[in-house]
N, C-alpha and C. Protein backbone atom coordinates (compact mmCIF):
# COMPACT_ATOMS: atom_id res chain seq x y z
N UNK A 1 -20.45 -2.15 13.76
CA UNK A 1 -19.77 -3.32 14.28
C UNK A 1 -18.47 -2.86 14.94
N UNK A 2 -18.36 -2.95 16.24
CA UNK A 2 -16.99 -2.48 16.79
C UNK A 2 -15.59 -3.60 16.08
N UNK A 3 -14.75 -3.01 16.22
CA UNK A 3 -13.14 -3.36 16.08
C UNK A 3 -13.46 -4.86 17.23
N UNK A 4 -13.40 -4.92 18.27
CA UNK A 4 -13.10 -5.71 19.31
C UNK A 4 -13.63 -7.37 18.49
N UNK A 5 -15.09 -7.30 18.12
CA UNK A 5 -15.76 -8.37 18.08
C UNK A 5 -15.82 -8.83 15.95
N UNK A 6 -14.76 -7.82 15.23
CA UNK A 6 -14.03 -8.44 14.03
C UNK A 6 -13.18 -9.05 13.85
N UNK A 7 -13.39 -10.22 13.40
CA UNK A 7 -12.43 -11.24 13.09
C UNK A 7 -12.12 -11.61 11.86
N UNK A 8 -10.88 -11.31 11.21
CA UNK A 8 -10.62 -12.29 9.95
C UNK A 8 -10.77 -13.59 9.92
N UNK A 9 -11.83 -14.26 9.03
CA UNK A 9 -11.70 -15.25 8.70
C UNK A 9 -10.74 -16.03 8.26
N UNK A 10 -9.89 -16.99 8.07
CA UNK A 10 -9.12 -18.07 7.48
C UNK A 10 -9.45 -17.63 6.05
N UNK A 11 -10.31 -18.59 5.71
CA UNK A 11 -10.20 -17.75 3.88
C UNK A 11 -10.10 -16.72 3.77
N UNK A 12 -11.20 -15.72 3.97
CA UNK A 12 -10.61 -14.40 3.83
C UNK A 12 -9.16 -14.24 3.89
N UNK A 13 -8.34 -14.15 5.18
CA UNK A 13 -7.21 -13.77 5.10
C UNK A 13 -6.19 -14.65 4.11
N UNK A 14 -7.12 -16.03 4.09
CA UNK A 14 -5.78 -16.44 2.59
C UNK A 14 -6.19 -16.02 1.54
N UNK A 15 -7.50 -15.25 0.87
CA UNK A 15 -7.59 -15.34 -0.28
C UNK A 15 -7.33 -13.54 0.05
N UNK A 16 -7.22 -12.77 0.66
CA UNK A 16 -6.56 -11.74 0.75
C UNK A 16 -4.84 -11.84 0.50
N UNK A 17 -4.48 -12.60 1.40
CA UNK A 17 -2.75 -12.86 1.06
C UNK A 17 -2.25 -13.23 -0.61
N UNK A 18 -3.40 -13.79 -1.38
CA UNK A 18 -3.43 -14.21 -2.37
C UNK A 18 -3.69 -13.75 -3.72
N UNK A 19 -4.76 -12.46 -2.84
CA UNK A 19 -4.89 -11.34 -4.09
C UNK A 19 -3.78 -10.17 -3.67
N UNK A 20 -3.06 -9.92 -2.67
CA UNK A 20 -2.34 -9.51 -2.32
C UNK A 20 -0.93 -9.38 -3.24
N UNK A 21 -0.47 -10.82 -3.02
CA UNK A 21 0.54 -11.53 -3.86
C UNK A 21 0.57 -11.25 -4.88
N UNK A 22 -0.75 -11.73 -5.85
CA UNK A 22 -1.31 -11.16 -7.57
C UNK A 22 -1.17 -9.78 -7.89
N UNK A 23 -1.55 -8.92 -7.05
CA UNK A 23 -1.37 -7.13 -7.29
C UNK A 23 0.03 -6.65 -7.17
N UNK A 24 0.64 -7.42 -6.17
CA UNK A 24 2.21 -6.89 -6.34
C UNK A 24 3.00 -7.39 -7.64
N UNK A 25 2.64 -8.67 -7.94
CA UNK A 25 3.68 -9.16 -8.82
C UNK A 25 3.10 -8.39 -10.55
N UNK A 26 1.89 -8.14 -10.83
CA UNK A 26 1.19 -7.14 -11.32
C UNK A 26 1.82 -5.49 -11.43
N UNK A 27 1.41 -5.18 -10.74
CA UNK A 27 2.08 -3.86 -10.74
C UNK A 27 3.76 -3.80 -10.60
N UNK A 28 4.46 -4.62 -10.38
CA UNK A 28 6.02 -4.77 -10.78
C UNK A 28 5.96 -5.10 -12.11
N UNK A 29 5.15 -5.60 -13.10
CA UNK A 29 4.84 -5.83 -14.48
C UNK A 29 4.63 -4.03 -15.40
N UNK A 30 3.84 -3.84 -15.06
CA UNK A 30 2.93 -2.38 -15.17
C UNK A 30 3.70 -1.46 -14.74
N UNK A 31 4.79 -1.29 -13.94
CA UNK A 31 5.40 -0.43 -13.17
C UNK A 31 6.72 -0.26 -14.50
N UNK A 32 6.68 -1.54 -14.92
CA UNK A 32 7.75 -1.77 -16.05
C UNK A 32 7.57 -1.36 -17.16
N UNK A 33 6.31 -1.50 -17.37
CA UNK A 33 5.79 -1.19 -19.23
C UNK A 33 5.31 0.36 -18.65
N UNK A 34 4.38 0.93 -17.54
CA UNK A 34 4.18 2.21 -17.51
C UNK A 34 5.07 3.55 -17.16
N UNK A 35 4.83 4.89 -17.58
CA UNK A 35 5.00 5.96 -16.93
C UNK A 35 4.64 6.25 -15.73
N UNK A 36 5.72 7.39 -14.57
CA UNK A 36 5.15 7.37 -13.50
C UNK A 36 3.38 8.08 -13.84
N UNK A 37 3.48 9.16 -14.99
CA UNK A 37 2.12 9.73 -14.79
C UNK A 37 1.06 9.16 -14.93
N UNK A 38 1.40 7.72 -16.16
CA UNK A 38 0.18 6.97 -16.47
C UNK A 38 -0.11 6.16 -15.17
N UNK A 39 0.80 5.52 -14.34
CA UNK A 39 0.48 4.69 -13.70
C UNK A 39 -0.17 5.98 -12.31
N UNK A 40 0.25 6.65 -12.23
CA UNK A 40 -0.90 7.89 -11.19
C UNK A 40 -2.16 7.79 -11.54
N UNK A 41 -2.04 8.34 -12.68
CA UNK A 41 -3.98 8.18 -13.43
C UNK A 41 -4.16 6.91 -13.20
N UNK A 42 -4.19 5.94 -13.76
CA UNK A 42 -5.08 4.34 -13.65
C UNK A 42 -4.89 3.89 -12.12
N UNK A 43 -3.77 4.08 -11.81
CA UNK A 43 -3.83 2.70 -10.77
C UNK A 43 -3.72 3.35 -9.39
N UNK A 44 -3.30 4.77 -9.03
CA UNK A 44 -3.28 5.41 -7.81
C UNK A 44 -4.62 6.11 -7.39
N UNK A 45 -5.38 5.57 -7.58
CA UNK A 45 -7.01 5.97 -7.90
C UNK A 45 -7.57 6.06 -5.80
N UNK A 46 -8.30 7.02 -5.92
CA UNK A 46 -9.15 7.07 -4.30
C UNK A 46 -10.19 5.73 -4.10
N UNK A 47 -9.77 5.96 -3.02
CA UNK A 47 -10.66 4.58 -2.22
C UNK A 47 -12.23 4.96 -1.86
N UNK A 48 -13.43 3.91 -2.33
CA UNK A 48 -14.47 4.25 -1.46
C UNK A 48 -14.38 4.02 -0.13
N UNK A 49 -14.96 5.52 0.86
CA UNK A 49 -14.62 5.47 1.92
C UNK A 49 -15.37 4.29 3.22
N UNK A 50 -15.21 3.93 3.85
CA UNK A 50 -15.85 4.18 5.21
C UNK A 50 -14.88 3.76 6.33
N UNK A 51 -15.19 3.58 7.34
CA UNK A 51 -14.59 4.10 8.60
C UNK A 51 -13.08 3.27 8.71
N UNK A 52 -12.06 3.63 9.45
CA UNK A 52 -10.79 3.29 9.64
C UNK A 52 -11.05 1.51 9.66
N UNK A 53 -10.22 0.47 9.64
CA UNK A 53 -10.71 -0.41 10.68
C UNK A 53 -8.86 -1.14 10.79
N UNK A 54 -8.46 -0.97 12.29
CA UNK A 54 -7.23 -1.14 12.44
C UNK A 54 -6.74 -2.67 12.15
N UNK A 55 -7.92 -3.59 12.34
CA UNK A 55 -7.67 -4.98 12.53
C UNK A 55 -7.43 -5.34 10.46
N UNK A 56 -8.33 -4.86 10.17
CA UNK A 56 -8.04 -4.75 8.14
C UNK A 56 -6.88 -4.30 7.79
N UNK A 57 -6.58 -3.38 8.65
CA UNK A 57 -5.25 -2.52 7.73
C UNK A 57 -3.78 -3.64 8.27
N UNK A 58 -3.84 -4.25 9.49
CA UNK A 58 -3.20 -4.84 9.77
C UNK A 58 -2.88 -6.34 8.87
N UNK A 59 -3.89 -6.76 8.53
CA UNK A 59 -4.23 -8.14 7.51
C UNK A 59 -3.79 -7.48 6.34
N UNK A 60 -3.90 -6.46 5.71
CA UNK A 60 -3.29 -6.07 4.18
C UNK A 60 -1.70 -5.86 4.41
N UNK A 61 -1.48 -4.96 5.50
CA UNK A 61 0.20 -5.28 5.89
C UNK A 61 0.75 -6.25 5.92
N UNK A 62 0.14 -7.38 6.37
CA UNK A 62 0.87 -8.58 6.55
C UNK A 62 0.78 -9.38 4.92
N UNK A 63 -0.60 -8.87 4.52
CA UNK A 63 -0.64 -9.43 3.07
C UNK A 63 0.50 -9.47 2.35
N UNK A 64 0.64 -7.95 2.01
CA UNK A 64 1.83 -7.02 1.32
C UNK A 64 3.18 -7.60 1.79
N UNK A 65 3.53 -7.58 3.14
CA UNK A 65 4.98 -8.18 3.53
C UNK A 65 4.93 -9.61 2.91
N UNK A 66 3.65 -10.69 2.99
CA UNK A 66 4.10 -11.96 2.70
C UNK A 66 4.29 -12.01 1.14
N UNK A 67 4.03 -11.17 0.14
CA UNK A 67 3.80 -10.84 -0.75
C UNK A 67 5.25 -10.97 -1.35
N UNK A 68 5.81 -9.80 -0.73
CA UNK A 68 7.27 -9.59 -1.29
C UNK A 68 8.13 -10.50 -0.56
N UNK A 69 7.88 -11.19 0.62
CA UNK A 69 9.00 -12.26 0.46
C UNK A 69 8.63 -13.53 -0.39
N UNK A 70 7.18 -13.77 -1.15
CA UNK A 70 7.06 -15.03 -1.75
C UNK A 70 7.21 -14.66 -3.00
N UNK A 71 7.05 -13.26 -3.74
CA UNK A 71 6.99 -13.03 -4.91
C UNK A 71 8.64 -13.20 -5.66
N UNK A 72 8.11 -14.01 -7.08
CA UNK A 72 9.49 -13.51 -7.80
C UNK A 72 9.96 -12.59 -8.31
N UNK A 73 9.45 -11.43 -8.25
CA UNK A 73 10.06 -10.45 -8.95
C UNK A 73 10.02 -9.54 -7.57
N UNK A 74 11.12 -8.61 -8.43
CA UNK A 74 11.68 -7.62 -6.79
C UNK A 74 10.17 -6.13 -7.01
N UNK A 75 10.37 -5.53 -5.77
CA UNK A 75 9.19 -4.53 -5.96
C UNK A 75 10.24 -3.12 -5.25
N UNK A 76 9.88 -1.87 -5.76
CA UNK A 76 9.71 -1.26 -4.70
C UNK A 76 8.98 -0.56 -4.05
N UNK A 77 8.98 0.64 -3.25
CA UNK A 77 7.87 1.66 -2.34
C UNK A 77 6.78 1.75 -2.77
N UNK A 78 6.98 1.97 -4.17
CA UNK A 78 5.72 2.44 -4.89
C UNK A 78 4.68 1.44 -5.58
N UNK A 79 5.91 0.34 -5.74
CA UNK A 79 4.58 -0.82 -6.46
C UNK A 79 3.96 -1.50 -5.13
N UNK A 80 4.64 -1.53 -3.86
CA UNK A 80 3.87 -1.82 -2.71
C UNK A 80 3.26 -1.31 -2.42
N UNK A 81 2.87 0.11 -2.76
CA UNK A 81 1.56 1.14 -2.46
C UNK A 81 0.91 1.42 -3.18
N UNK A 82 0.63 1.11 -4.57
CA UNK A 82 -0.09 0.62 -5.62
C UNK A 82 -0.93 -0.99 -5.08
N UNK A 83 0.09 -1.80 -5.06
CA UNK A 83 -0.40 -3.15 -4.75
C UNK A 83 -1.45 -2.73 -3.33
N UNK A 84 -1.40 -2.14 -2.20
CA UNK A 84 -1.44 -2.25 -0.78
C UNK A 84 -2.92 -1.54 -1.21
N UNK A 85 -3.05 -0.16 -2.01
CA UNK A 85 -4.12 0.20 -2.30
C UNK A 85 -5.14 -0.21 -3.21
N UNK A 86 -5.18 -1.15 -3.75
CA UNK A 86 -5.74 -1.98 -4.48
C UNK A 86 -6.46 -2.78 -3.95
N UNK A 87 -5.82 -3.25 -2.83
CA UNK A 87 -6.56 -4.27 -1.38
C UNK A 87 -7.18 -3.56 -0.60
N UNK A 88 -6.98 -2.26 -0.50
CA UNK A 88 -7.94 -1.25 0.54
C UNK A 88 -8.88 -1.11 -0.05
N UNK A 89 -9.17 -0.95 -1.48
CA UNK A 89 -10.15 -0.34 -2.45
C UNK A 89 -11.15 -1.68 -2.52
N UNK A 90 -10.53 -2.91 -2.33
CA UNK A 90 -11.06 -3.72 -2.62
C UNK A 90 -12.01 -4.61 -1.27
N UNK A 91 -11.25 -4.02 0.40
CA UNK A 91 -11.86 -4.20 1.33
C UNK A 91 -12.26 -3.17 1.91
N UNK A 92 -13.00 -2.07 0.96
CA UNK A 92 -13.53 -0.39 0.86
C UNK A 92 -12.56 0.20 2.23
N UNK A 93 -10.98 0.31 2.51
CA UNK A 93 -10.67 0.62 3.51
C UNK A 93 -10.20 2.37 3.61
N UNK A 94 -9.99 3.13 3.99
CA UNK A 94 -9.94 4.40 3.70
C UNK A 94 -8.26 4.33 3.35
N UNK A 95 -7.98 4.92 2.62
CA UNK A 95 -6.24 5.18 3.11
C UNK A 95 -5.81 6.22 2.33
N UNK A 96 -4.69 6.86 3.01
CA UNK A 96 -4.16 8.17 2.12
C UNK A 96 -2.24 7.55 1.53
N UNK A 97 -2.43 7.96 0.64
CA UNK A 97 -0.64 7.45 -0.28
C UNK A 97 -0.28 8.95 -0.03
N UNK A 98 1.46 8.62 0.19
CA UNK A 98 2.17 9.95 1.00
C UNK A 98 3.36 9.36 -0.21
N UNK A 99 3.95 10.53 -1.06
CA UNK A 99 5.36 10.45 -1.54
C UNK A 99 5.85 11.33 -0.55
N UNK A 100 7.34 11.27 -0.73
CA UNK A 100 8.64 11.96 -0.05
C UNK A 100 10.00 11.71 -0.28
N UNK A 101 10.66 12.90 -0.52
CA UNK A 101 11.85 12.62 -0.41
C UNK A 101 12.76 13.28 1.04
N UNK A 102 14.17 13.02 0.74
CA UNK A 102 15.21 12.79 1.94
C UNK A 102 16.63 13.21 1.10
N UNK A 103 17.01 14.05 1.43
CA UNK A 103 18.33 14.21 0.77
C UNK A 103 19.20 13.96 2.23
N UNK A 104 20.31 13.79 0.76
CA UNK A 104 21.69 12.68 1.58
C UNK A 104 22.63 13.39 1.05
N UNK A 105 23.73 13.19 1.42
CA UNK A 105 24.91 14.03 1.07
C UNK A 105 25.14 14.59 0.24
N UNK A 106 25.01 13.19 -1.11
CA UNK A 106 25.27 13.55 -2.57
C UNK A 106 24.04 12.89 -3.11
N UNK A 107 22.89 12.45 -2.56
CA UNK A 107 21.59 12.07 -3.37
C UNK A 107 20.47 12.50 -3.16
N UNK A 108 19.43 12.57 -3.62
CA UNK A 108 18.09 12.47 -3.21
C UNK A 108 17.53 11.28 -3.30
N UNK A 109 16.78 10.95 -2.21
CA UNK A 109 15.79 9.36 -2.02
C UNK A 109 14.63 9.96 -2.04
N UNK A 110 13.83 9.39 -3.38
CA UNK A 110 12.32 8.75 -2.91
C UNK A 110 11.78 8.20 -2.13
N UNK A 111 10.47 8.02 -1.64
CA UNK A 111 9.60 6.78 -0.47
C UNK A 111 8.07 7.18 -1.02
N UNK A 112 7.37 6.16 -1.16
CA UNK A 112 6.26 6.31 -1.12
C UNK A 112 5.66 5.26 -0.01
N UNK A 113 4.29 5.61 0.69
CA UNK A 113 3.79 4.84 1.65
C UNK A 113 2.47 4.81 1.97
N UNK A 114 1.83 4.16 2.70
CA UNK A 114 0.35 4.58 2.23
C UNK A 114 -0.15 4.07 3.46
N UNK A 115 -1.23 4.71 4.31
CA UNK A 115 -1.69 4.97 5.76
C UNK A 115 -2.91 4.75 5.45
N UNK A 116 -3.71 4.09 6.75
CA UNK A 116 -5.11 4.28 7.32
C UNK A 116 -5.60 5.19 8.16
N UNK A 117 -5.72 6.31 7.88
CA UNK A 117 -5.75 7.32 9.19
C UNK A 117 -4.79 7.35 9.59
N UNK A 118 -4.36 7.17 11.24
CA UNK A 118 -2.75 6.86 11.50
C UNK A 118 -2.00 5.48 11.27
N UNK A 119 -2.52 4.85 11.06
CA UNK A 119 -1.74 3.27 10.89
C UNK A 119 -1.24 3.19 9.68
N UNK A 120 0.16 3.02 10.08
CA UNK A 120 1.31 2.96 8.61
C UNK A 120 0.47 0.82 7.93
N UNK A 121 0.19 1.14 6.91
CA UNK A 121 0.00 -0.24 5.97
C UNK A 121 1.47 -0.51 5.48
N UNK A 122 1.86 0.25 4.39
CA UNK A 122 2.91 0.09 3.77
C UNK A 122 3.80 1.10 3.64
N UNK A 123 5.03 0.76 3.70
CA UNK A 123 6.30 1.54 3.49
C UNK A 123 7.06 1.55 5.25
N UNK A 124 7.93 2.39 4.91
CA UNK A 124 9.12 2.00 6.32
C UNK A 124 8.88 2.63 7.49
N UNK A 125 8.87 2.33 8.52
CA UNK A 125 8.29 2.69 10.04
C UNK A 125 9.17 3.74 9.96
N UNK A 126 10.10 4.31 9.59
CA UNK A 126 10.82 5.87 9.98
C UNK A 126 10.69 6.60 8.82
N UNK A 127 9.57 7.40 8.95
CA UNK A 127 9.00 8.22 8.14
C UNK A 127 9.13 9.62 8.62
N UNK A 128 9.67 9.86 9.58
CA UNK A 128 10.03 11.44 9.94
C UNK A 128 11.43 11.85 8.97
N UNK A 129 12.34 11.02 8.81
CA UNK A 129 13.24 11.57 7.95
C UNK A 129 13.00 11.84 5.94
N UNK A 130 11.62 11.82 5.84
CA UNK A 130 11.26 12.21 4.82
C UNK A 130 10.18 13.47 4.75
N UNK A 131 10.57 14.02 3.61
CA UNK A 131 9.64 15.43 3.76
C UNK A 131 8.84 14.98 2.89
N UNK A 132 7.34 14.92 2.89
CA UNK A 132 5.88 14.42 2.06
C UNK A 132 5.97 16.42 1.13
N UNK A 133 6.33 15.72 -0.31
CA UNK A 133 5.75 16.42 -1.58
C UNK A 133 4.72 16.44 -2.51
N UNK A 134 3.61 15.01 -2.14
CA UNK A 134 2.67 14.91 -2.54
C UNK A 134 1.68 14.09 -1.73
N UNK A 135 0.20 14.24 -1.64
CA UNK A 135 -0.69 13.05 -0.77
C UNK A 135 -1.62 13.18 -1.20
N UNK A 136 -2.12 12.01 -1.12
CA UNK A 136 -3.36 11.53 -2.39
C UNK A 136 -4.25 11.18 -1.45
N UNK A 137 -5.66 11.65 -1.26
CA UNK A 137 -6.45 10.87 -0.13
C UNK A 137 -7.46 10.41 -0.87
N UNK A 138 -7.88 9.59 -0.26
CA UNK A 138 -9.56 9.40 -0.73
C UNK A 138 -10.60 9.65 -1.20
């Protein structure tokens, strides 16, 4: 089925925005009670594969963003790429999770983010100022 002639449905995309919503506010729960290692093992788990599809990865982005501005609890990098891959796994989408850090004067910053092939899903559009120390693919 080409890209051109896929369309998200209306439900679909609300009951995507919706399980969307549920996995973030979830894993900001879990993110709380777990370790980073436990939460690697259970919940950073590979996706069954098949082919890219740009118009999907775009609908889970938007999921994820409406997510964290409706959710009550705050999230960060990582529970959005927990949450974001949960929805790929769940609309079999391929994606690879990228950690990195960035040192700063007097700190080091974390980022985690998580891609479809090339299409950023989640985490911050300026990703060259981080150096990737770990990547998890599929």
């Amino acid at each position: 089925m080409s890209q051109k002639n896929l369309r998200i449905g209306f439900f679909k995309r609300k009951t995507m925005r919706l399980i969307g919503w549920l996995s973030l506010n979830m894993m900001v729960i879990r993110h709380r009670l777990n370790s980073y290692e436990t939460i690697k093992r259970k919940w950073l788990k590979p996706s069954i594969s098949t082919e890219p599809n740009s118009i999907l990865a775009k609908e889970i982005r938007l999921s994820i963003l409406k997510a964290i501005q409706l959710g009550p609890l705050r999230s960060n990098c990582l529970i959005q790429v927990m949450a974001a891959s949960r929805l790929c796994r769940l609309y079999k989408l391929p994606y690879t999770i990228h950690l990195g850090v960035k040192k700063t004067k007097s700190t080091l910053k974390a980022h985690a983010w998580l891609m479809s092939g090339s299409l950023l899903i989640c985490g911050d559009d300026d990703l060259a100022q981080y150096a990737a120390i770990d990547r998890q693919e599929d």
